[in-house]
PDB file of N, CA and C in Angstrom:
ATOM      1  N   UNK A   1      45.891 -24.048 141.829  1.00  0.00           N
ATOM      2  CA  UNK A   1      46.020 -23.273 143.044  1.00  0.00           C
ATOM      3  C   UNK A   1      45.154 -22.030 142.899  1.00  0.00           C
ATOM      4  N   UNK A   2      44.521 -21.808 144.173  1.00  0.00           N
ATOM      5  CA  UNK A   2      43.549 -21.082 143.709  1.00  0.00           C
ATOM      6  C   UNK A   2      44.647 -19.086 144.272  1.00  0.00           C
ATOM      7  N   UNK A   3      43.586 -18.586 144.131  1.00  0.00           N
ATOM      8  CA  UNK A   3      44.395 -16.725 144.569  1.00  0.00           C
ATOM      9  C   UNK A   3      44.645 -16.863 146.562  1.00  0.00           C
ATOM     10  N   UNK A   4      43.928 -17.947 146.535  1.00  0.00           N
ATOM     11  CA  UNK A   4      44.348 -17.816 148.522  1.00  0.00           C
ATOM     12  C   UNK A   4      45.294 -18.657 149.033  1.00  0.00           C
ATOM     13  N   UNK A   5      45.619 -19.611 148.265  1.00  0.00           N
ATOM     14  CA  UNK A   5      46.533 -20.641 148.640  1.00  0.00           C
ATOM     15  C   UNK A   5      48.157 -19.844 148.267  1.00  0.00           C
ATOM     16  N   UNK A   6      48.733 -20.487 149.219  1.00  0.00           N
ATOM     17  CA  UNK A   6      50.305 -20.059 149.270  1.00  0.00           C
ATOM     18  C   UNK A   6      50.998 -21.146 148.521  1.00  0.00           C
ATOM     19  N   UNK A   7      51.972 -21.119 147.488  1.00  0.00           N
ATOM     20  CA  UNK A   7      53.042 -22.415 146.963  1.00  0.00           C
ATOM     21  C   UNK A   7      53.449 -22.773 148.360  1.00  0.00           C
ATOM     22  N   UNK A   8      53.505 -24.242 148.053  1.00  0.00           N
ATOM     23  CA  UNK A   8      53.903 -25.215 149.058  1.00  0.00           C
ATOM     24  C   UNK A   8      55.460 -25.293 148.251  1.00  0.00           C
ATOM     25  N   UNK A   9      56.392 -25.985 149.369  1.00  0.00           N
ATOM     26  CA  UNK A   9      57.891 -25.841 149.586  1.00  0.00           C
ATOM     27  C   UNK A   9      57.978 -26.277 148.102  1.00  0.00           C
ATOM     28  N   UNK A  10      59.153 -25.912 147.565  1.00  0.00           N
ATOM     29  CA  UNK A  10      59.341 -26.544 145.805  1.00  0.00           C
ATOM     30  C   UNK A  10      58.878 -25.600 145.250  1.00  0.00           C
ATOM     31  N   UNK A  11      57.691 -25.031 144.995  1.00  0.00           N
ATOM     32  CA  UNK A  11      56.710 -24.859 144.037  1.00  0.00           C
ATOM     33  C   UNK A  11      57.087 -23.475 143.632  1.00  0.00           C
ATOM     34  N   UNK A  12      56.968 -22.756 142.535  1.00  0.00           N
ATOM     35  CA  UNK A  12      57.162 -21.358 141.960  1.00  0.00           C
ATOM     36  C   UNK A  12      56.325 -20.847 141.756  1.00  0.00           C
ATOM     37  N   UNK A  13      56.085 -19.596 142.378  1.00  0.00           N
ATOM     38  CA  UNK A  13      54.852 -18.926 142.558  1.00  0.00           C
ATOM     39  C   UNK A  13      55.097 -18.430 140.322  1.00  0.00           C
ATOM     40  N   UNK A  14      53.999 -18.225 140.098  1.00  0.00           N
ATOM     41  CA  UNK A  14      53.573 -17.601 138.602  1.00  0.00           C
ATOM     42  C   UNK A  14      52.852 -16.905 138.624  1.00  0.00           C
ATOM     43  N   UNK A  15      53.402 -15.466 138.551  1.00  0.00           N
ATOM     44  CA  UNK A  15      52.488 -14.155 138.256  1.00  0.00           C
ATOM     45  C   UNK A  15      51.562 -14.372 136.826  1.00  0.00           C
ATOM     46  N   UNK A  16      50.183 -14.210 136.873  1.00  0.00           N
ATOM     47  CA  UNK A  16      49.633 -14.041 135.468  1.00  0.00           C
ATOM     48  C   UNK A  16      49.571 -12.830 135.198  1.00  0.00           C
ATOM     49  N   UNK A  17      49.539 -12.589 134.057  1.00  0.00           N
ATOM     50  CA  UNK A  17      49.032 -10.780 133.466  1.00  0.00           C
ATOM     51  C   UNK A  17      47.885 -11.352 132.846  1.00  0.00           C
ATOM     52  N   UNK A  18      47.209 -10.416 132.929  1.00  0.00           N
ATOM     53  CA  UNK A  18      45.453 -10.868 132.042  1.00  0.00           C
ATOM     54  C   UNK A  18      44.981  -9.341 131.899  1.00  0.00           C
ATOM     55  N   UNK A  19      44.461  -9.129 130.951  1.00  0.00           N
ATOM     56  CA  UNK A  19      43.901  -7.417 130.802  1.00  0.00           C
ATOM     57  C   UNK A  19      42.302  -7.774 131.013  1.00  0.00           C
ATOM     58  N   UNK A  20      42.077  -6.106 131.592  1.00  0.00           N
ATOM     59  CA  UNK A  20      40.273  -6.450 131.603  1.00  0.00           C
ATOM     60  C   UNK A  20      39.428  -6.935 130.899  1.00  0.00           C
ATOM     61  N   UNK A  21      39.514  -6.598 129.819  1.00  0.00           N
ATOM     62  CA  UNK A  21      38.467  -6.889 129.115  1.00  0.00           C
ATOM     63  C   UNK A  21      38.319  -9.200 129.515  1.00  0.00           C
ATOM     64  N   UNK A  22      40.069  -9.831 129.487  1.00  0.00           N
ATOM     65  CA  UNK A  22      39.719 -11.062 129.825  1.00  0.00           C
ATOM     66  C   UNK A  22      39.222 -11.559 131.154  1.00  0.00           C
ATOM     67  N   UNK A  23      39.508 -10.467 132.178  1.00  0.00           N
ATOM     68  CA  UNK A  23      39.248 -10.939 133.328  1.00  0.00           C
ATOM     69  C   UNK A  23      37.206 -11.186 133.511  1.00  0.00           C
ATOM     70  N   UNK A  24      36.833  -9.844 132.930  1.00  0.00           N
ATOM     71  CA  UNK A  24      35.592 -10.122 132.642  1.00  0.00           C
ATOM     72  C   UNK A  24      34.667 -11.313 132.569  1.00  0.00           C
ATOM     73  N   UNK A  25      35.053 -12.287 131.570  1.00  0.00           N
ATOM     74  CA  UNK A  25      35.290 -13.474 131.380  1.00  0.00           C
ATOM     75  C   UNK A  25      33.578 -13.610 129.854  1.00  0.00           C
ATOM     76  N   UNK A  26      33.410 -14.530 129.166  1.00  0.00           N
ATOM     77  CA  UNK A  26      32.546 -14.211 128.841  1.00  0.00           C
ATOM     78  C   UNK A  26      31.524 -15.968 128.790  1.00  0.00           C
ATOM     79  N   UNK A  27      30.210 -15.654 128.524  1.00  0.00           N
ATOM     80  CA  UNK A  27      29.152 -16.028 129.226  1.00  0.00           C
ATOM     81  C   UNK A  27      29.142 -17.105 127.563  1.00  0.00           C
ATOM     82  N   UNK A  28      29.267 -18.562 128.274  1.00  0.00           N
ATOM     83  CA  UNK A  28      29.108 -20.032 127.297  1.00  0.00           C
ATOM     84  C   UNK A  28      27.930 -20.672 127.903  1.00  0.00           C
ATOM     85  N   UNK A  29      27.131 -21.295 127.032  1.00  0.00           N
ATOM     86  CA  UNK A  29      25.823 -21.980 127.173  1.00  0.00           C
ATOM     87  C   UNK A  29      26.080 -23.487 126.859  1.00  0.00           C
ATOM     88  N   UNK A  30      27.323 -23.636 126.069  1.00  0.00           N
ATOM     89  CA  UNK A  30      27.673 -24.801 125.055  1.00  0.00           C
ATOM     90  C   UNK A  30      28.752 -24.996 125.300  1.00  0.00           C
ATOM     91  N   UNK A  31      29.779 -26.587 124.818  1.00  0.00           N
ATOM     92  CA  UNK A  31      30.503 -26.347 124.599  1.00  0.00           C
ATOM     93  C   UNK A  31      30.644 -27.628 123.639  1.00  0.00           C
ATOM     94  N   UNK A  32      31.496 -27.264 122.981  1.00  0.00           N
ATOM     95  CA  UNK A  32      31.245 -28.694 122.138  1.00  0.00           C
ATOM     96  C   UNK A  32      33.049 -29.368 122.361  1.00  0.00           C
ATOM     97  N   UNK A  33      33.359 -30.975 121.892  1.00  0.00           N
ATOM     98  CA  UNK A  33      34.968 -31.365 122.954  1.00  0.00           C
ATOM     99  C   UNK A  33      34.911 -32.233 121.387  1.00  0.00           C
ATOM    100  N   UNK A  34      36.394 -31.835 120.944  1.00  0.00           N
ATOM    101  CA  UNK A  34      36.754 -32.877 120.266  1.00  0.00           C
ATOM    102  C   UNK A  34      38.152 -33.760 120.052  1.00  0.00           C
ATOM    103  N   UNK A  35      38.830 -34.956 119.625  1.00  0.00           N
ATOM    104  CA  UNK A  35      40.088 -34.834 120.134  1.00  0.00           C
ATOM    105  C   UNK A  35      40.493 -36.060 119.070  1.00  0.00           C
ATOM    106  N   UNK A  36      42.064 -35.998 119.499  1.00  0.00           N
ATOM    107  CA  UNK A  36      42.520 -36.453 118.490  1.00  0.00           C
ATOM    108  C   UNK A  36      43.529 -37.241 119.743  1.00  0.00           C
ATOM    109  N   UNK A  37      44.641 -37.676 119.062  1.00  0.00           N
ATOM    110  CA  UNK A  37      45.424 -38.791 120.139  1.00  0.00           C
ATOM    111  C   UNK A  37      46.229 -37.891 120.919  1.00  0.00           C
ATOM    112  N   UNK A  38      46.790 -36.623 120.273  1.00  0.00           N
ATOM    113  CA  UNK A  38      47.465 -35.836 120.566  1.00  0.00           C
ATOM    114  C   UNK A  38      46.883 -34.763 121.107  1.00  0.00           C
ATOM    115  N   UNK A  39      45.875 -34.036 121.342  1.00  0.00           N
ATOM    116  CA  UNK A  39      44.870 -32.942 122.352  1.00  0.00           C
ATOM    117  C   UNK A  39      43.362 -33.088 122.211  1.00  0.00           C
ATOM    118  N   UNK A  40      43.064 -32.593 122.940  1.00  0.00           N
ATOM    119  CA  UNK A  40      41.605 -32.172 123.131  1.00  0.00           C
ATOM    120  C   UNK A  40      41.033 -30.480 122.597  1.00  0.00           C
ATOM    121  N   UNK A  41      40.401 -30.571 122.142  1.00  0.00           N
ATOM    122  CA  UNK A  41      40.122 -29.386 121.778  1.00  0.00           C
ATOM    123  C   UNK A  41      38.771 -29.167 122.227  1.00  0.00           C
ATOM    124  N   UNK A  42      38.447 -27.798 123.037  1.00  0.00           N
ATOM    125  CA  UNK A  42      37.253 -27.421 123.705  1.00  0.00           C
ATOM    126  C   UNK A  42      36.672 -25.938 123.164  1.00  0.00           C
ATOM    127  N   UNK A  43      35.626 -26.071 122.408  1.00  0.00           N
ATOM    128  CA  UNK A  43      35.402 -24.493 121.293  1.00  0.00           C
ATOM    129  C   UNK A  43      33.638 -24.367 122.759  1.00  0.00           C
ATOM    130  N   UNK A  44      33.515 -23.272 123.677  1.00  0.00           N
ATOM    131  CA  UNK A  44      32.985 -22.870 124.291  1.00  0.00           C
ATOM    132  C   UNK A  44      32.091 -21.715 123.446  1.00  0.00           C
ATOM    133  N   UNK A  45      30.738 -21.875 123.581  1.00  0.00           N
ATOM    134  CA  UNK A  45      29.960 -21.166 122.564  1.00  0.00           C
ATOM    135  C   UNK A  45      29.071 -20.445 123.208  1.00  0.00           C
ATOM    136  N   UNK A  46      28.211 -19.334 122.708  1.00  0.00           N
ATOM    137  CA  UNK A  46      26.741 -18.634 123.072  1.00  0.00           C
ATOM    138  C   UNK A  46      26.129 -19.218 122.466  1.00  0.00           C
ATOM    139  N   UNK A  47      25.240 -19.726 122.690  1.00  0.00           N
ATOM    140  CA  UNK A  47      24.497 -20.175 121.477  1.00  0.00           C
ATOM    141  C   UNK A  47      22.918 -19.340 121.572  1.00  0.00           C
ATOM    142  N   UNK A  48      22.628 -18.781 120.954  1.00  0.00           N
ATOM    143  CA  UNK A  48      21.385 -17.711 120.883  1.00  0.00           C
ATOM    144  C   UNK A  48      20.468 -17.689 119.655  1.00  0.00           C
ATOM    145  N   UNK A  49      19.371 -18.482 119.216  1.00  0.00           N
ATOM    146  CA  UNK A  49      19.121 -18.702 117.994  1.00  0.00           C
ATOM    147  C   UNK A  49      18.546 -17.169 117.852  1.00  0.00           C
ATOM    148  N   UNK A  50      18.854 -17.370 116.021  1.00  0.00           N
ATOM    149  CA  UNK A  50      19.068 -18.126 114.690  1.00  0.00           C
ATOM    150  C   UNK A  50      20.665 -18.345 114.883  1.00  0.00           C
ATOM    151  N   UNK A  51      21.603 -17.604 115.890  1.00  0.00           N
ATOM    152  CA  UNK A  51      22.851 -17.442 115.716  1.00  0.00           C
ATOM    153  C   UNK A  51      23.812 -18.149 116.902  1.00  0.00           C
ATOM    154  N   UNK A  52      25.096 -17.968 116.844  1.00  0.00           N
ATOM    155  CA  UNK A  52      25.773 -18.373 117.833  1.00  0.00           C
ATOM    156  C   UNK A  52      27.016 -17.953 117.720  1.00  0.00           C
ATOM    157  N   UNK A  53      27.884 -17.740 119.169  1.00  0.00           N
ATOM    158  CA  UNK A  53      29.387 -17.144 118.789  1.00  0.00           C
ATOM    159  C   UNK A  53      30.180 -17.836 119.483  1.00  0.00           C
ATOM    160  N   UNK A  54      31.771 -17.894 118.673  1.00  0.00           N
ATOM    161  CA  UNK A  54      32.639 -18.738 119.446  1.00  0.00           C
ATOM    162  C   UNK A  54      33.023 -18.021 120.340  1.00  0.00           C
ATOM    163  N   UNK A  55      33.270 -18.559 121.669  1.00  0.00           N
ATOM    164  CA  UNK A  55      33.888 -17.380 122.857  1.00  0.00           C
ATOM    165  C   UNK A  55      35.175 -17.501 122.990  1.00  0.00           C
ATOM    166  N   UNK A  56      35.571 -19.045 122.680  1.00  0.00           N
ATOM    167  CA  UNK A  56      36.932 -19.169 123.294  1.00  0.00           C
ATOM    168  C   UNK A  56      37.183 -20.881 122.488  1.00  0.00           C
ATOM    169  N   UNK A  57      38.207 -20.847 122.319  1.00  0.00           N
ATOM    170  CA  UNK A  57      38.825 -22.278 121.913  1.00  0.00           C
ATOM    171  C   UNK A  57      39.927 -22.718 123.110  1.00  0.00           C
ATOM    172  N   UNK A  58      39.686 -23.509 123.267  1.00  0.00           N
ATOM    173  CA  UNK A  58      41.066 -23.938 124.154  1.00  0.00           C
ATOM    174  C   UNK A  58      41.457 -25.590 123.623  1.00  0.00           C
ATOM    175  N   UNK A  59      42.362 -25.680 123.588  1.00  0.00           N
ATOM    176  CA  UNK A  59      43.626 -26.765 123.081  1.00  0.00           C
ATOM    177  C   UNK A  59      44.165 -27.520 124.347  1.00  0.00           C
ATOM    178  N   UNK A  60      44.301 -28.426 124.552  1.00  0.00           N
ATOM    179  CA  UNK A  60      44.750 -28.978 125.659  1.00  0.00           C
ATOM    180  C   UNK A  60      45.257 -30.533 125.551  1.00  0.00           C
ATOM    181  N   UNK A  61      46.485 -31.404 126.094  1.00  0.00           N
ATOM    182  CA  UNK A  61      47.561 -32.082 126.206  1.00  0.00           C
ATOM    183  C   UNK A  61      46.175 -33.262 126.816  1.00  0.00           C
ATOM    184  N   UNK A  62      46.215 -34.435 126.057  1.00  0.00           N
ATOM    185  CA  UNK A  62      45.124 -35.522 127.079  1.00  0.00           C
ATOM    186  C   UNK A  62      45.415 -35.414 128.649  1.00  0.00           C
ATOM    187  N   UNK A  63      46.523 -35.252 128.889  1.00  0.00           N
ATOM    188  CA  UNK A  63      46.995 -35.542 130.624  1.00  0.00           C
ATOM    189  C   UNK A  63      46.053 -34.470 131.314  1.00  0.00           C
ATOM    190  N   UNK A  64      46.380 -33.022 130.857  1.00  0.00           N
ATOM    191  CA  UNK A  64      46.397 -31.943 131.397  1.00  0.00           C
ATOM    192  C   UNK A  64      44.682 -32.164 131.631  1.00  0.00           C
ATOM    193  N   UNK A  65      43.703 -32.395 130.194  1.00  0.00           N
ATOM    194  CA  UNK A  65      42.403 -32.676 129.973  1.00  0.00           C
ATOM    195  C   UNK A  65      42.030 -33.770 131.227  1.00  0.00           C
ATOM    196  N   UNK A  66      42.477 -34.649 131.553  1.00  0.00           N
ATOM    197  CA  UNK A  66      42.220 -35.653 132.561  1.00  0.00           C
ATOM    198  C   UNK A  66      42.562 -34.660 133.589  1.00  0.00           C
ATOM    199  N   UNK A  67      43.770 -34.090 134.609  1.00  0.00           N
ATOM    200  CA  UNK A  67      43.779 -33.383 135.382  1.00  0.00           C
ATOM    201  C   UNK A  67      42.243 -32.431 135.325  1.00  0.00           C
ATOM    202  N   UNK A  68      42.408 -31.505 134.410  1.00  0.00           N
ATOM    203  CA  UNK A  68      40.864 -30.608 134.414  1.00  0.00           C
ATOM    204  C   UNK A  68      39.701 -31.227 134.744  1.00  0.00           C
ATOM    205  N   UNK A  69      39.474 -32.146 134.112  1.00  0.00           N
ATOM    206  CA  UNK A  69      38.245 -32.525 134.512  1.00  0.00           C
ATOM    207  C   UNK A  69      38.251 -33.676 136.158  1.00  0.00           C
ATOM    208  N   UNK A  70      39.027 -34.463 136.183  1.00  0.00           N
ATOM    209  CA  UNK A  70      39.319 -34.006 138.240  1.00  0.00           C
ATOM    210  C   UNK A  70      38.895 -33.287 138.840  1.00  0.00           C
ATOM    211  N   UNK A  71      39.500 -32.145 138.351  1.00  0.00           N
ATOM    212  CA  UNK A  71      39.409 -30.796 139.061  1.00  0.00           C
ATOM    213  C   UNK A  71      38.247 -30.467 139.388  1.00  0.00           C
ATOM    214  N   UNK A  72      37.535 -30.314 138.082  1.00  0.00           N
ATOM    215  CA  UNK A  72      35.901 -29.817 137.845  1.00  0.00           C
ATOM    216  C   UNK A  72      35.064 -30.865 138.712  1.00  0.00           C
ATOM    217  N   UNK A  73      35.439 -32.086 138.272  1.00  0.00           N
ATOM    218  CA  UNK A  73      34.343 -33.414 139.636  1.00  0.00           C
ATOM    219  C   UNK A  73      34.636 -33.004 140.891  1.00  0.00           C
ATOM    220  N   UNK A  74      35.674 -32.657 141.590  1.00  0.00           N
ATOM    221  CA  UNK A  74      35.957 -32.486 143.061  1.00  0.00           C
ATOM    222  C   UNK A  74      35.167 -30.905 143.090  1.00  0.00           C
ATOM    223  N   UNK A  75      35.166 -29.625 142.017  1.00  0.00           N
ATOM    224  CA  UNK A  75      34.974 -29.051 142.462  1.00  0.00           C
ATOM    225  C   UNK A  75      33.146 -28.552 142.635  1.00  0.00           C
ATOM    226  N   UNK A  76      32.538 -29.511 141.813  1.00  0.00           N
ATOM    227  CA  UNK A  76      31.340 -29.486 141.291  1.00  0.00           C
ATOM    228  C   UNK A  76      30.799 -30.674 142.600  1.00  0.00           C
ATOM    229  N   UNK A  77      31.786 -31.373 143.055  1.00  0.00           N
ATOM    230  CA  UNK A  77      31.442 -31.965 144.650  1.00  0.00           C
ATOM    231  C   UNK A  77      31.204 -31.149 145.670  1.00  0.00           C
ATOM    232  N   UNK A  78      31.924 -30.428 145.404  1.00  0.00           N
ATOM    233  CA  UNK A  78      31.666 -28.948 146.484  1.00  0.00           C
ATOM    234  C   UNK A  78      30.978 -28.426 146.466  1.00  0.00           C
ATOM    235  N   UNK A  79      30.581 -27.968 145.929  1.00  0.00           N
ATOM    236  CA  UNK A  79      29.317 -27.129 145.167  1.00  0.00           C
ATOM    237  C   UNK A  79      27.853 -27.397 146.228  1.00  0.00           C
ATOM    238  N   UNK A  80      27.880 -29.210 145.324  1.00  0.00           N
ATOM    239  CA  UNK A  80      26.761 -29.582 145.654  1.00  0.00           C
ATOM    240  C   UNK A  80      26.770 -29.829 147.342  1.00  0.00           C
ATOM    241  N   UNK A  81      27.688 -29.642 147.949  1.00  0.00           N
ATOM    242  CA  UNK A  81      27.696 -30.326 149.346  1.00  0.00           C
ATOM    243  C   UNK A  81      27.336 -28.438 150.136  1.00  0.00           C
ATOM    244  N   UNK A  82      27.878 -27.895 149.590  1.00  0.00           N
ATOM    245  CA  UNK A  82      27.938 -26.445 149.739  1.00  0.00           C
ATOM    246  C   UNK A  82      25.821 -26.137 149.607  1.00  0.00           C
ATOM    247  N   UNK A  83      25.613 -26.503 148.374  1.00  0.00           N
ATOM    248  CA  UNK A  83      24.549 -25.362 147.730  1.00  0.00           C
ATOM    249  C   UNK A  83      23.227 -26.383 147.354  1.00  0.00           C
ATOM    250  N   UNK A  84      23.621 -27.051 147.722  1.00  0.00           N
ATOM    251  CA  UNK A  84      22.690 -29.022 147.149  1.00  0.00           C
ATOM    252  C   UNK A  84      22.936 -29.308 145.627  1.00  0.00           C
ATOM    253  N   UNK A  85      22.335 -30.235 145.762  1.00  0.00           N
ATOM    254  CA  UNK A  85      22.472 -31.125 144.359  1.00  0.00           C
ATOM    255  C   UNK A  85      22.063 -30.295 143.064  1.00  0.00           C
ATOM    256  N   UNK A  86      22.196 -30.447 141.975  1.00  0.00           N
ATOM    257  CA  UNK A  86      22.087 -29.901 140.673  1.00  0.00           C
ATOM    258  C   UNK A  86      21.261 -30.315 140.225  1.00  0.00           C
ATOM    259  N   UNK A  87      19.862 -30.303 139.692  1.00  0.00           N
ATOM    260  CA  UNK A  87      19.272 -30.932 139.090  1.00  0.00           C
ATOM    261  C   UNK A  87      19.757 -31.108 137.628  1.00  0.00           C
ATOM    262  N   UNK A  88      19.909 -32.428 137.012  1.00  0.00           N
ATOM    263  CA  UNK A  88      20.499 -33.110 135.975  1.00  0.00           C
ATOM    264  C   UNK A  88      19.775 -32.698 134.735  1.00  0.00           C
ATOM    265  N   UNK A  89      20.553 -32.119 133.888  1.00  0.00           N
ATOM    266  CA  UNK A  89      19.090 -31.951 132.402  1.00  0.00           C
ATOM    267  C   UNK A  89      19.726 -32.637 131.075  1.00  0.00           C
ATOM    268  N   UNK A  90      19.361 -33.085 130.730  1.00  0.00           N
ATOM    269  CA  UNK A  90      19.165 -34.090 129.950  1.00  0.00           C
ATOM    270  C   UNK A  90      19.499 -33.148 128.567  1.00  0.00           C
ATOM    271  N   UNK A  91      20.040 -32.148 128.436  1.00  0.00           N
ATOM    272  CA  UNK A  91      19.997 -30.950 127.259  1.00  0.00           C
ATOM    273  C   UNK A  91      18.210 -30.323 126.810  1.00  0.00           C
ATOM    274  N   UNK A  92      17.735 -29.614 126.259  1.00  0.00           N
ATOM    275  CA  UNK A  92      17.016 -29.216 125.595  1.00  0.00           C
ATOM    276  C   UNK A  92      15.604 -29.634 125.265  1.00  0.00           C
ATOM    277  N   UNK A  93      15.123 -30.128 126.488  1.00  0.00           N
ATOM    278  CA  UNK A  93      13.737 -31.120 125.939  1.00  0.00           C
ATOM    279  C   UNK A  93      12.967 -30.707 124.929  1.00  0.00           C
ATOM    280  N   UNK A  94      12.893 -29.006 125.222  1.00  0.00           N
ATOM    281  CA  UNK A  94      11.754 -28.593 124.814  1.00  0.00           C
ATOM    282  C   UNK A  94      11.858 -28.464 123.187  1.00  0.00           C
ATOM    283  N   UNK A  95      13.137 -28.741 122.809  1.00  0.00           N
ATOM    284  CA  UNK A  95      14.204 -27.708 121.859  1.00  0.00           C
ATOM    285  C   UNK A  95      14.311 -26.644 121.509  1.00  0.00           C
ATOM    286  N   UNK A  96      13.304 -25.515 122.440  1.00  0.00           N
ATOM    287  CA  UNK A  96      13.618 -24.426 122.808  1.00  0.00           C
ATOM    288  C   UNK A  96      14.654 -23.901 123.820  1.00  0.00           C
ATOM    289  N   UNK A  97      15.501 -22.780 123.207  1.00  0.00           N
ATOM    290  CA  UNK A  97      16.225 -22.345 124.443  1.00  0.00           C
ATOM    291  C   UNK A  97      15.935 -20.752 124.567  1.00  0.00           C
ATOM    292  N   UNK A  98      16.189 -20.521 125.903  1.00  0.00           N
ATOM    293  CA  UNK A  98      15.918 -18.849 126.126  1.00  0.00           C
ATOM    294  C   UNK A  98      14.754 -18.731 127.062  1.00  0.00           C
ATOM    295  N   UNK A  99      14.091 -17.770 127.187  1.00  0.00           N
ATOM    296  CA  UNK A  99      13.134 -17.718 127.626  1.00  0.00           C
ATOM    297  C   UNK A  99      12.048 -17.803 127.536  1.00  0.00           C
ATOM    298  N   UNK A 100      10.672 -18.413 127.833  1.00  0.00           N
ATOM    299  CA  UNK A 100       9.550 -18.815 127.439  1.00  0.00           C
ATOM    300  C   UNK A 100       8.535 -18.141 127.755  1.00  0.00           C
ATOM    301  N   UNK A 101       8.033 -17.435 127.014  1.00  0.00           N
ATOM    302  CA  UNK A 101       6.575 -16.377 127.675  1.00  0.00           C
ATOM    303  C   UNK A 101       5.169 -16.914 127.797  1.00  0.00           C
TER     304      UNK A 101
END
């Protein structure tokens, strides 16, 4: 549910608390997914050579992981119907990343 939608009948509204510094949010290039029978695990990275930083790990229930990524196809449908199509990249041709002078 997004911040504009109202709970529908049943449903319990859930206040989040989040402090600034998370609302900020911070900036992933990568992400790498790994999993086991019991979760998915998603470690979201910078990746900036020679170096790279973890931003965030997230842990997640297979169900919940299937819900998310739903989510992300319907909302990445939008997008494109909104803003056009994405051009598709294939990762890293050049195997440079960053900017190229």
């Amino acid at each position: 549910m997004n911040q504009n939608q109202q709970p529908q009948a049943g449903q319990q509204q859930i206040q989040i608390k989040a402090n600034d510094e998370d609302l900020k949010g911070k900036y992933s290039n990568t992400v790498q997914m790994m999993h086991t029978k019991e979760e998915f695990v998603l470690d979201f990275l910078n990746i900036f050579p020679p170096t790279g930083t973890l931003n965030s790990r997230v842990i997640v229930s297979p169900s919940h992981f299937k819900r998310m990524t739903a989510a992300m196809s319907d909302n990445l449908k939008k997008y494109e119907e909104k803003f056009g199509k994405i051009k598709d990249v294939k990762g890293e041709e050049s195997g440079k990343m960053g900017f190229v002078g």
